[in-house]
Protein backbone atom coordinates (compact mmCIF):
# COMPACT_ATOMS: atom_id res chain seq x y z
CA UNK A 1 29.60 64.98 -155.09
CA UNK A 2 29.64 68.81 -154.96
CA UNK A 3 31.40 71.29 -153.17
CA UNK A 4 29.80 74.09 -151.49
CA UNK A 5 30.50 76.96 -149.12
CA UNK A 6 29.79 76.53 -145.65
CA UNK A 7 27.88 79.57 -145.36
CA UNK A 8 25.81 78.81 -148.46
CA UNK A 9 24.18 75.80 -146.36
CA UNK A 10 23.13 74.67 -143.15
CA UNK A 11 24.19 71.48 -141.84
CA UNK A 12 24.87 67.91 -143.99
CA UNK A 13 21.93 65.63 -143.77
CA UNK A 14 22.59 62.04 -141.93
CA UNK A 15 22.96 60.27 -145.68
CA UNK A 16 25.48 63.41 -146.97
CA UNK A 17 27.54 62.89 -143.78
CA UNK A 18 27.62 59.06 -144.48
CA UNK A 19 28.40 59.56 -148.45
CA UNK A 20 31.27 62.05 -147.41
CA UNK A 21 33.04 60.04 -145.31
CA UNK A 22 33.02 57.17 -147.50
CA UNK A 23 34.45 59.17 -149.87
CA UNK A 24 36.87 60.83 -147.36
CA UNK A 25 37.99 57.07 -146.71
CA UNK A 26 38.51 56.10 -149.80
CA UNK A 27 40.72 58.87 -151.10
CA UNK A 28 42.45 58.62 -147.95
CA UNK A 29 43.72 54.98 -148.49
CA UNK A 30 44.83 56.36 -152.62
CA UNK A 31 48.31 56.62 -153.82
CA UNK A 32 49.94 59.51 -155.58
CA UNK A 33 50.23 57.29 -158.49
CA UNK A 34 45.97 56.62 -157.90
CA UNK A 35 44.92 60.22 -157.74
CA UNK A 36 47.03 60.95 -160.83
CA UNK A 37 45.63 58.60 -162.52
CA UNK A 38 42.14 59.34 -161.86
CA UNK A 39 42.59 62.86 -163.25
CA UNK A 40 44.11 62.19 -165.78
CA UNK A 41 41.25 59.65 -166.74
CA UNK A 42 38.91 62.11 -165.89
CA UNK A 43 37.24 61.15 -162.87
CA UNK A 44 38.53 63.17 -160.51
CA UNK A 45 39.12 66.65 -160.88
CA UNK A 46 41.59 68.74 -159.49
CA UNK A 47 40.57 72.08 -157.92
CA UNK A 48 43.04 74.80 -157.29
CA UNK A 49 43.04 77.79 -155.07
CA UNK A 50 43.37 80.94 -157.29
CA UNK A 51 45.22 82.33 -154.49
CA UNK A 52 48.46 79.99 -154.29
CA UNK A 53 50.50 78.48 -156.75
């Protein structure tokens, strides 16, 4: 999955929109406990906004 600006693209084709959500529903249903896991193994990544803190 990648992460893009809105204005650097059009719309999501039918199969994006499909792969998103699945993803969406999946890290939905996650724990803390999960998600902390996961980046810590390396498979997710956290991605922070320069701006806060």
């Amino acid at each position: 999955m990648f992460a893009f600006a809105k204005s650097d693209r059009a719309n999501l084709s039918a199969a994006e929109l499909k792969v998103y959500r699945k993803a969406a529903s999946i890290m939905l249903e996650m724990g803390d406990g999960q998600i902390e896991t996961e980046v810590e193994a390396g498979r997710l990544v956290e991605v922070k906004n320069d701006e806060q803190d």
